[in-house]
N, C-alpha and C. Protein backbone atom coordinates (compact mmCIF):
# COMPACT_ATOMS: atom_id res chain seq x y z
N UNK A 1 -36.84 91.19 38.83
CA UNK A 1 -37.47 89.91 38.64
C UNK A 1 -37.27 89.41 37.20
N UNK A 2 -37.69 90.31 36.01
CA UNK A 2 -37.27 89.89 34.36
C UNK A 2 -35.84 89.42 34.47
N UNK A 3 -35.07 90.18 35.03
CA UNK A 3 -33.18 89.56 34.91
C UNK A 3 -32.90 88.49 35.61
N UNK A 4 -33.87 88.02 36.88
CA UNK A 4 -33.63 86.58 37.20
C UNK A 4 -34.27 85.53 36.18
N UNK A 5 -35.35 86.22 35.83
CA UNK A 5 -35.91 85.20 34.73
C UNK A 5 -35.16 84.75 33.61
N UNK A 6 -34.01 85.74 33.21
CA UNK A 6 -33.47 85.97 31.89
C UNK A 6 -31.98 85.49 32.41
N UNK A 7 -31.36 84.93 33.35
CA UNK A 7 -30.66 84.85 34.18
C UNK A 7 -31.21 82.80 34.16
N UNK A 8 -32.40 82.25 34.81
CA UNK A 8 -32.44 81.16 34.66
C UNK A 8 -32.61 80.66 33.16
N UNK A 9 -32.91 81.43 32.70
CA UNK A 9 -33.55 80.74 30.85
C UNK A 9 -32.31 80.31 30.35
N UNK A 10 -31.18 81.28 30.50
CA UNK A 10 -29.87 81.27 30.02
C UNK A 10 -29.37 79.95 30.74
N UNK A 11 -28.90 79.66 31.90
CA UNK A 11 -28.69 78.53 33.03
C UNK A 11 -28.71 77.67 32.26
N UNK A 12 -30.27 77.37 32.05
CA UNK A 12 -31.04 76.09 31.49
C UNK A 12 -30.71 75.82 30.18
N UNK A 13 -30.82 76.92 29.47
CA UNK A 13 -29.94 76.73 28.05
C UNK A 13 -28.80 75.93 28.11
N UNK A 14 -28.15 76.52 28.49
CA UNK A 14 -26.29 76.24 28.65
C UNK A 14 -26.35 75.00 29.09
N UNK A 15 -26.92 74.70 30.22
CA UNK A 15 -26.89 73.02 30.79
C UNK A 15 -27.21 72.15 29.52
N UNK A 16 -28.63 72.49 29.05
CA UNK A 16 -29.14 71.56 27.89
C UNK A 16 -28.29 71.42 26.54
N UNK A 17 -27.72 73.26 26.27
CA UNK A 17 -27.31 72.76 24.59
C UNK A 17 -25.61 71.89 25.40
N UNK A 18 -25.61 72.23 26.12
CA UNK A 18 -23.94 71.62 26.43
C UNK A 18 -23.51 70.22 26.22
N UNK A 19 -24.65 69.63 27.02
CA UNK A 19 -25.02 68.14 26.80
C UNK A 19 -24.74 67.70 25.41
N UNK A 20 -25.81 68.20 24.38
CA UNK A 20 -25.92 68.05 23.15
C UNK A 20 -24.35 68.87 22.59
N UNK A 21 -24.03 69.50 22.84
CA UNK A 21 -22.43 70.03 22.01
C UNK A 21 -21.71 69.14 22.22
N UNK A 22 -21.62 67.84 23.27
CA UNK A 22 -20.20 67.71 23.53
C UNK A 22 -20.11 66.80 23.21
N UNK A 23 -21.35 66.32 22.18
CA UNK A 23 -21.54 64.56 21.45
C UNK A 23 -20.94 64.77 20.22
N UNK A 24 -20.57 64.05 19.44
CA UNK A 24 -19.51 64.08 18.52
C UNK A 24 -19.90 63.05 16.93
N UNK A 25 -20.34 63.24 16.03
CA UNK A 25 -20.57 62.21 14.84
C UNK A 25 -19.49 62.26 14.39
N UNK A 26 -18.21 60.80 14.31
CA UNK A 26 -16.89 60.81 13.46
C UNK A 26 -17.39 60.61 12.16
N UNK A 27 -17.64 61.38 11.50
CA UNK A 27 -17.93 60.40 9.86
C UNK A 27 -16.13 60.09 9.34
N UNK A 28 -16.42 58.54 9.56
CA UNK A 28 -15.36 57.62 9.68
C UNK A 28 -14.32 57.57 8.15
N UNK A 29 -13.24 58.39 7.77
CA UNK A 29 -12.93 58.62 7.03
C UNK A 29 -13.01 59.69 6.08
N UNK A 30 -13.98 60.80 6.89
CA UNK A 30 -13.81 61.93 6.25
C UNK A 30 -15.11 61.84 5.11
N UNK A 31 -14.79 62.53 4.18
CA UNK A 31 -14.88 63.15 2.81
C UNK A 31 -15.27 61.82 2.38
N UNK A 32 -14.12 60.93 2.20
CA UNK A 32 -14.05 59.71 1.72
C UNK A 32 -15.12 58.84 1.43
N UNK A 33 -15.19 58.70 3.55
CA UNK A 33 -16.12 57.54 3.57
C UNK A 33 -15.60 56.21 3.73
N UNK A 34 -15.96 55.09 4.07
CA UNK A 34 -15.75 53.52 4.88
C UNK A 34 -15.30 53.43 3.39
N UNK A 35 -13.93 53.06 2.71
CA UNK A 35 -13.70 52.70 1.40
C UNK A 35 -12.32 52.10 1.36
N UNK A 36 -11.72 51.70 0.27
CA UNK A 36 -10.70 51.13 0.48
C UNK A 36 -9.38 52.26 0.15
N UNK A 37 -8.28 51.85 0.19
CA UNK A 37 -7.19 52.36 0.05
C UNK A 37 -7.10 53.71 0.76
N UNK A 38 -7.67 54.07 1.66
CA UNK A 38 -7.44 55.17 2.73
C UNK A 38 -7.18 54.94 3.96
N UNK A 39 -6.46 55.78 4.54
CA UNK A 39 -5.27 55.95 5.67
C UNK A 39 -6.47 55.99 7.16
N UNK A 40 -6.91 54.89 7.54
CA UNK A 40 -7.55 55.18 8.64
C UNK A 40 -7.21 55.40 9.81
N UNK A 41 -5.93 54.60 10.00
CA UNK A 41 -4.60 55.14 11.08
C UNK A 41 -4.50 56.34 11.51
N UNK A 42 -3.96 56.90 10.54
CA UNK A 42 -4.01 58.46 10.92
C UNK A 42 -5.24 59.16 11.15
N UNK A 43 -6.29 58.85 10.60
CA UNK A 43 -7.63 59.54 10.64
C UNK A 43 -8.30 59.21 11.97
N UNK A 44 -7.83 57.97 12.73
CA UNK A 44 -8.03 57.86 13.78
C UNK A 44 -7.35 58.26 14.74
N UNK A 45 -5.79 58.69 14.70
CA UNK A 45 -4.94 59.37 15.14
C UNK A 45 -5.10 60.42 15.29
N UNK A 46 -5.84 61.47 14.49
CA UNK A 46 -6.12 62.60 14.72
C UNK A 46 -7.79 62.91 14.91
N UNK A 47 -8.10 61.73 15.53
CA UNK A 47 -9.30 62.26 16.22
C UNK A 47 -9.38 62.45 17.65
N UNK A 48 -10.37 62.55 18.23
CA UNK A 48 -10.25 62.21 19.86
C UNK A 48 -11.62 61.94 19.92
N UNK A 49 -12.00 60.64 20.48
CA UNK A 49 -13.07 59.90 20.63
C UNK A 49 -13.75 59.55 22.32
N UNK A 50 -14.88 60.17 22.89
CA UNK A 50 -14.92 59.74 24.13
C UNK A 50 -16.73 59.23 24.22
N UNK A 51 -16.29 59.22 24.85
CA UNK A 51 -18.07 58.12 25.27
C UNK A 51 -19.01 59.30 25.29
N UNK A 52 -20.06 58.41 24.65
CA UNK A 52 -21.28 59.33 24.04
C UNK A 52 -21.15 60.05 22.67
N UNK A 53 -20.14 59.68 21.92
CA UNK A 53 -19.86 60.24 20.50
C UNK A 53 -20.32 58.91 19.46
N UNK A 54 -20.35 59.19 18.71
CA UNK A 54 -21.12 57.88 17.91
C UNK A 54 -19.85 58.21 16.16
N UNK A 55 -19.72 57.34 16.07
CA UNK A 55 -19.27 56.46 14.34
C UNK A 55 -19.99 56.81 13.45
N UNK A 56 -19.70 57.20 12.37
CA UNK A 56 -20.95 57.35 11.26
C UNK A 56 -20.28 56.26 9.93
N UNK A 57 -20.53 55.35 9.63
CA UNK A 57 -19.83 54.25 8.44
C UNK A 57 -20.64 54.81 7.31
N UNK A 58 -20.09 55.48 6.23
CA UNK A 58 -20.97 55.70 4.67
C UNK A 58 -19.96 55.19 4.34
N UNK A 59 -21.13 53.89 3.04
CA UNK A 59 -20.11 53.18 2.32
C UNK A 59 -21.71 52.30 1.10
N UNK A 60 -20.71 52.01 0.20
CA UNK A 60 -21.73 51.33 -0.42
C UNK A 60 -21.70 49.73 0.06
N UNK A 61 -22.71 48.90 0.76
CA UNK A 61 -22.94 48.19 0.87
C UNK A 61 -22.99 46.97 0.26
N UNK A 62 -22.73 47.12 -1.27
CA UNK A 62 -22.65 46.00 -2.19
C UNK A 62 -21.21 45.65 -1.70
N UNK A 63 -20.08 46.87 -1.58
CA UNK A 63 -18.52 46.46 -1.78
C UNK A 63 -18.32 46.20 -0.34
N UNK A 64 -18.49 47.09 0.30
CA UNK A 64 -17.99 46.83 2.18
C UNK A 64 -18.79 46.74 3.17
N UNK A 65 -18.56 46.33 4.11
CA UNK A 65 -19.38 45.87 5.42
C UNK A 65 -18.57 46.43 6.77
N UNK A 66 -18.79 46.46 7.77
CA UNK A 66 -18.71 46.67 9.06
C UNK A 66 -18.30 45.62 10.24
N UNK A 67 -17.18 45.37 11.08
CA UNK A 67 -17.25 44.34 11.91
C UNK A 67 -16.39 44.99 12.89
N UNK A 68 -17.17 45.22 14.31
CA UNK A 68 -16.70 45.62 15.68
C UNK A 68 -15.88 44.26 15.90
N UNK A 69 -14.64 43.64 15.99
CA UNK A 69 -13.41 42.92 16.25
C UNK A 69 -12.95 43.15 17.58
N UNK A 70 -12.20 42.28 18.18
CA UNK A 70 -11.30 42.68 19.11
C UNK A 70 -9.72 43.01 18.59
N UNK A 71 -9.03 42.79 19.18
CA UNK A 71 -7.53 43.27 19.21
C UNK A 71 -6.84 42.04 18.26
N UNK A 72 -7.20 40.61 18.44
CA UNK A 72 -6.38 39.58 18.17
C UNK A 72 -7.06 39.25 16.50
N UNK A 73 -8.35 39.57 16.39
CA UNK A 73 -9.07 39.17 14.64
C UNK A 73 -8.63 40.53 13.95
N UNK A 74 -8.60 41.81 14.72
CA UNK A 74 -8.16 42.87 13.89
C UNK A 74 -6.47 42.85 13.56
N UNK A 75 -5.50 42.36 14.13
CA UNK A 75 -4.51 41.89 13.73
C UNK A 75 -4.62 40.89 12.76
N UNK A 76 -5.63 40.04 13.13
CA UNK A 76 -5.21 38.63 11.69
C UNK A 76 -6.14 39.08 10.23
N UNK A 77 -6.59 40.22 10.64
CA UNK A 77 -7.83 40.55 10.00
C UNK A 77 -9.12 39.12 9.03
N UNK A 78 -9.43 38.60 10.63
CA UNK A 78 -10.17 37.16 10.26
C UNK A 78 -11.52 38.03 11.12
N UNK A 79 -12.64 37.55 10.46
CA UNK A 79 -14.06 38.12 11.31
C UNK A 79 -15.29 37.51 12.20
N UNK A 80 -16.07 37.62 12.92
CA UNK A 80 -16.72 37.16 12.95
C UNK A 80 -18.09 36.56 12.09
N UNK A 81 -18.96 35.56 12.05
CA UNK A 81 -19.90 35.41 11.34
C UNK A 81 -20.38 36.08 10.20
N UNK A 82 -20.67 36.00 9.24
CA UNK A 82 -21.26 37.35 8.39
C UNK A 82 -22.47 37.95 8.90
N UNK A 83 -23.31 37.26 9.36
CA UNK A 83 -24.62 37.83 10.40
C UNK A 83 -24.06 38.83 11.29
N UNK A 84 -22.95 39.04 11.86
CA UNK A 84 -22.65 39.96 12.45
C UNK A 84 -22.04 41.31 12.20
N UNK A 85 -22.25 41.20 10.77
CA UNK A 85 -21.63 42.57 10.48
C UNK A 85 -22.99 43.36 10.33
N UNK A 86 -22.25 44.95 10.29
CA UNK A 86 -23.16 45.61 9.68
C UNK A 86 -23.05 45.87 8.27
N UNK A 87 -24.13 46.49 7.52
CA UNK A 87 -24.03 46.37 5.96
C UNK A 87 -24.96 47.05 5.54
N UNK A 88 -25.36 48.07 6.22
CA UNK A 88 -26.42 48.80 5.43
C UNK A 88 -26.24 49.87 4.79
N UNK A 89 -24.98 50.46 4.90
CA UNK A 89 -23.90 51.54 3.89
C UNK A 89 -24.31 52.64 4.99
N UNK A 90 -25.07 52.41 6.17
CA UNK A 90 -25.22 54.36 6.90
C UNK A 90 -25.07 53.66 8.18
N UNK A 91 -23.94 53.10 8.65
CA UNK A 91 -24.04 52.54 9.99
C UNK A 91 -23.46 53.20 11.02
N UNK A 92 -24.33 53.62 11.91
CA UNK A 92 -23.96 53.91 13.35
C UNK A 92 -23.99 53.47 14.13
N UNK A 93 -22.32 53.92 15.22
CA UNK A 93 -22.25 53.14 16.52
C UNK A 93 -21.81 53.95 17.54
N UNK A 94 -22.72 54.08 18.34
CA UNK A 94 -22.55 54.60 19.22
C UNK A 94 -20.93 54.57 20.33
N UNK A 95 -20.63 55.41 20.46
CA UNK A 95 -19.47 54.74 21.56
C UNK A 95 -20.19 55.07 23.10
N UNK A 96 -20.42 54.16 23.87
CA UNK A 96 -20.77 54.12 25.01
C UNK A 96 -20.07 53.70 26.23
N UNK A 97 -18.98 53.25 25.77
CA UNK A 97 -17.82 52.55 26.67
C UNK A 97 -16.68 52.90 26.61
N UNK A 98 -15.37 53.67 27.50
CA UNK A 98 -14.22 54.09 26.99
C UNK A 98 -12.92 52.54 26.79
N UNK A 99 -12.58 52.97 26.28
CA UNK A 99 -11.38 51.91 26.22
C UNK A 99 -10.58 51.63 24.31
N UNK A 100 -10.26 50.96 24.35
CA UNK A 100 -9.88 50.36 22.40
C UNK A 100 -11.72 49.40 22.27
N UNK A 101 -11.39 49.99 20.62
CA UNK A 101 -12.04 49.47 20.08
C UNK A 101 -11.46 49.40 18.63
N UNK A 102 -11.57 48.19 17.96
CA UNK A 102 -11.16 47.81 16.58
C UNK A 102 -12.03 47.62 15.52
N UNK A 103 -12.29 47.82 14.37
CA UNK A 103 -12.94 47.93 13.46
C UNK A 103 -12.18 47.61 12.10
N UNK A 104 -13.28 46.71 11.21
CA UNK A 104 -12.77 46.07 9.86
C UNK A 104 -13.54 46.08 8.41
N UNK A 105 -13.30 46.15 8.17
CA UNK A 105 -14.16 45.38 6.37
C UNK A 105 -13.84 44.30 6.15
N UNK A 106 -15.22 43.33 6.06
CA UNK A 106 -14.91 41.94 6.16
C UNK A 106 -15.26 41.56 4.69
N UNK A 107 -15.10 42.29 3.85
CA UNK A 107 -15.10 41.96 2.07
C UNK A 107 -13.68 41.73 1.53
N UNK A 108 -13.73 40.61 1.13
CA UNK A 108 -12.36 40.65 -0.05
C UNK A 108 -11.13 40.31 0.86
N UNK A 109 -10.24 41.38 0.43
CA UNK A 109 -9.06 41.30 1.03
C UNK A 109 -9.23 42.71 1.58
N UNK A 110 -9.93 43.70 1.78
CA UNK A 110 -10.04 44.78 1.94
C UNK A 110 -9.02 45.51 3.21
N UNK A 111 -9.70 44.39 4.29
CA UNK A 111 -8.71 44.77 5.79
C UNK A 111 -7.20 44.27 5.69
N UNK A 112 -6.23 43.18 4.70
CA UNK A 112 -5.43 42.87 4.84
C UNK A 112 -4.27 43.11 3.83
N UNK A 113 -5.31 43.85 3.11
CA UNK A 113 -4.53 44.22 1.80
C UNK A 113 -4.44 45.86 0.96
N UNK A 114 -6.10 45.68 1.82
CA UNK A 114 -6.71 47.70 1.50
C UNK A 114 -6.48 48.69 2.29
N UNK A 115 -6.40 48.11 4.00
CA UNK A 115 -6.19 49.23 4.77
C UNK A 115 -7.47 49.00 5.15
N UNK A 116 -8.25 48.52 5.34
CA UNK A 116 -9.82 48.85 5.58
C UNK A 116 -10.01 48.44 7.54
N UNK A 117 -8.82 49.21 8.35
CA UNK A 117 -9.03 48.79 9.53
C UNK A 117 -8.69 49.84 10.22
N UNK A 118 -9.51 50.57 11.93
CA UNK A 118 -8.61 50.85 12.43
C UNK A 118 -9.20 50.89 14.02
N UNK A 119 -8.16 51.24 14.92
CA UNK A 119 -8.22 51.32 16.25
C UNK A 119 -8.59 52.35 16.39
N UNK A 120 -9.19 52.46 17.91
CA UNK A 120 -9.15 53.78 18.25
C UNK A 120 -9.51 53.69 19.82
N UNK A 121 -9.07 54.90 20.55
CA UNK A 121 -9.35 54.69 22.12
C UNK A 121 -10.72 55.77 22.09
N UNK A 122 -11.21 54.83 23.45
CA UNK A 122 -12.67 55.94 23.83
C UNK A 122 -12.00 56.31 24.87
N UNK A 123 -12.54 58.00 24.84
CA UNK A 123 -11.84 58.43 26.58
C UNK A 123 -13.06 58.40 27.29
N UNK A 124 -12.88 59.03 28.65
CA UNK A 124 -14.14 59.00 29.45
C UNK A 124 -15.22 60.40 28.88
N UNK A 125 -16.33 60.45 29.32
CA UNK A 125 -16.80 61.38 28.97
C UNK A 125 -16.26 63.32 29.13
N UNK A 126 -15.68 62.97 30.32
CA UNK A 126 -14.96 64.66 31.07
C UNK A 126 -13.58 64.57 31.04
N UNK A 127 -12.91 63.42 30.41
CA UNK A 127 -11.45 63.27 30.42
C UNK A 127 -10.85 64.13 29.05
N UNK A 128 -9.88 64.81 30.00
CA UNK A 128 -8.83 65.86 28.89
C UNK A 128 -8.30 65.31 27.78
N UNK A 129 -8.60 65.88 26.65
CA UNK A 129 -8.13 64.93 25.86
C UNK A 129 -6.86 65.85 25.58
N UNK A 130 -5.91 64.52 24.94
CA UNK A 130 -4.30 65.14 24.99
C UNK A 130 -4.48 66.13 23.73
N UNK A 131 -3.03 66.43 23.67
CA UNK A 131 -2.91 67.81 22.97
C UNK A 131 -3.53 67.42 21.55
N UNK A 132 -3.80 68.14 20.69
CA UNK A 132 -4.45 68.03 19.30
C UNK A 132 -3.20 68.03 18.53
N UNK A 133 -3.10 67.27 17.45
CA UNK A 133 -2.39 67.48 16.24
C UNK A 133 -2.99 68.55 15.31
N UNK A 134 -1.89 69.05 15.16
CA UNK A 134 -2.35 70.64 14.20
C UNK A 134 -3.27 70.48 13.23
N UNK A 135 -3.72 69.31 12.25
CA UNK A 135 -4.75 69.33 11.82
C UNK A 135 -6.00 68.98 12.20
N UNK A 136 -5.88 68.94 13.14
CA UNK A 136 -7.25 68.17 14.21
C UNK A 136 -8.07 69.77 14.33
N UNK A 137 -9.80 69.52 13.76
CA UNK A 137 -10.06 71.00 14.13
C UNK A 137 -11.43 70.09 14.30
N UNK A 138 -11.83 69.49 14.74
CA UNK A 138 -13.55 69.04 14.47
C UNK A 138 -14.08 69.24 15.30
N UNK A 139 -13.07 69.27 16.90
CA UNK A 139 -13.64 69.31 18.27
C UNK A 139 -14.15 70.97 18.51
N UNK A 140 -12.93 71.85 17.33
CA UNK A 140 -13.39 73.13 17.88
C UNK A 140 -14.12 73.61 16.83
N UNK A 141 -14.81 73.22 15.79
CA UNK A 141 -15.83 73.55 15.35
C UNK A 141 -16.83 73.38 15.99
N UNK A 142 -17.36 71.99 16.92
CA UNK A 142 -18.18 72.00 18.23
C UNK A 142 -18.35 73.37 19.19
N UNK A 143 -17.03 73.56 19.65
CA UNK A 143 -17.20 74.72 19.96
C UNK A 143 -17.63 75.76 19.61
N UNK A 144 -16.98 76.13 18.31
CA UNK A 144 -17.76 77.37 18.01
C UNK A 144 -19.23 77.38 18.02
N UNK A 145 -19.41 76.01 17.53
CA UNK A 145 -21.01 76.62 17.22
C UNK A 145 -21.62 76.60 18.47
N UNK A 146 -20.95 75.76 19.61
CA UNK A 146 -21.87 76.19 21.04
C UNK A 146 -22.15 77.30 21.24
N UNK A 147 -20.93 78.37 20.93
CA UNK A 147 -20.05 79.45 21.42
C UNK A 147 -21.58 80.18 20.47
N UNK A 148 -21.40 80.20 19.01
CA UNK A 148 -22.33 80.94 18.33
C UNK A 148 -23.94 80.72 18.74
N UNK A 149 -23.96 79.77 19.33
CA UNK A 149 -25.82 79.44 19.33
C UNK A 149 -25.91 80.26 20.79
N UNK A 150 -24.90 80.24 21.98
CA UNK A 150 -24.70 81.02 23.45
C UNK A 150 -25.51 82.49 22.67
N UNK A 151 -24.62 82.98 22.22
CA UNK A 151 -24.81 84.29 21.66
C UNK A 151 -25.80 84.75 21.37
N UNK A 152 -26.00 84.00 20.37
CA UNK A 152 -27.63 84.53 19.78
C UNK A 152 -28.59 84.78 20.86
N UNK A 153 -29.00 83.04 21.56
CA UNK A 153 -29.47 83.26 22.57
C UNK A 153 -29.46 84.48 23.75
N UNK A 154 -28.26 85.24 23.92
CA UNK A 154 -28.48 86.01 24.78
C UNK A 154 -29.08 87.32 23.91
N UNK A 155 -28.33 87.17 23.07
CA UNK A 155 -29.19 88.46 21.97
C UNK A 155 -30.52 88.50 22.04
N UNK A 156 -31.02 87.17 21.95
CA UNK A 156 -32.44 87.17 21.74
C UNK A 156 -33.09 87.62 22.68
N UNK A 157 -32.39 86.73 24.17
CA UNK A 157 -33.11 87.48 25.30
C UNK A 157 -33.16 88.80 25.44
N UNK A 158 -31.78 89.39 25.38
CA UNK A 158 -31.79 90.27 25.69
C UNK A 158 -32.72 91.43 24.99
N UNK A 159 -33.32 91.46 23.51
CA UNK A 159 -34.38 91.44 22.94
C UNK A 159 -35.82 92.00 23.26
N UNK A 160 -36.21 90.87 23.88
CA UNK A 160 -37.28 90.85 24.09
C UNK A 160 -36.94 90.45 25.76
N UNK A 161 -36.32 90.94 26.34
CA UNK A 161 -36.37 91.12 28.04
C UNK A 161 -37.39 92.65 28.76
């Protein structure tokens, strides 16, 4: 009877932390941060982005701002309203929808002159994502730590079983 008990606790674990492992914070540019003269192309190139992962924008707010664009203003890099940006230097966005999504800095010349833009596809939530570029490691640091918190947990049970 204790090993079925110790048997569902585990179950329930795994269902719950799984959920929570497989959400994703991009802090958008790394190290960096939402700033100018950095390569967001590639940084978005070597991510893999799927629904239910969220954006993290750090930036100082005096110099840059935030604007979700479509396909045709992120080419001309022209924006919507200024009311519509974000600007509070810690902005998060959820991704909730798979498909492209475009993103800008609507200061200065920033998006047309700085680099301050980039694309990126949402996949579905359970969709394979294609092969990783060799520096791509963020997804399997997720892992590990699922992998490490599994462990403990059974340690623990096993413990006090």
């Amino acid at each position: 009877m204790a090993s079925f008990r110790v048997i569902l606790i585990l179950f329930i674990s795994m269902v719950l932390l799984s959920s929570v492992a497989m959400a994703t914070d991009h802090i958008v540019g790394g190290d960096k941060g939402w700033t100018v003269d950095f390569n967001y192309t590639q940084w978005a190139q070597e991510t893999v982005f799927r629904v239910g992962d969220n954006l993290v924008f750090n930036y100082n707010p005096s110099f840059h701002n935030v604007f979700k664009v479509n396909g045709t203003l992120f080419q001309n890099c022209t924006f919507p309203s200024e009311n519509e940006a974000l600007s509070t230097g810690k902005d998060i966005i959820p991704l909730k929808t798979e498909g492209r999504k475009w993103y800008v800095c609507g200061k200065g010349d920033h998006c047309a002159a700085r680099q301050m833009k980039f694309v990126i596809t949402v996949l579905a939530e359970g969709a394979p994502a294609p092969s990783p570029p060799p520096s791509s490691n963020g997804h399997y640091v997720v892992s590990s730590v699922f992998g490490g918190v599994m462990a403990a947990m059974v340690a623990i049970v096993t413990i006090f079983a």
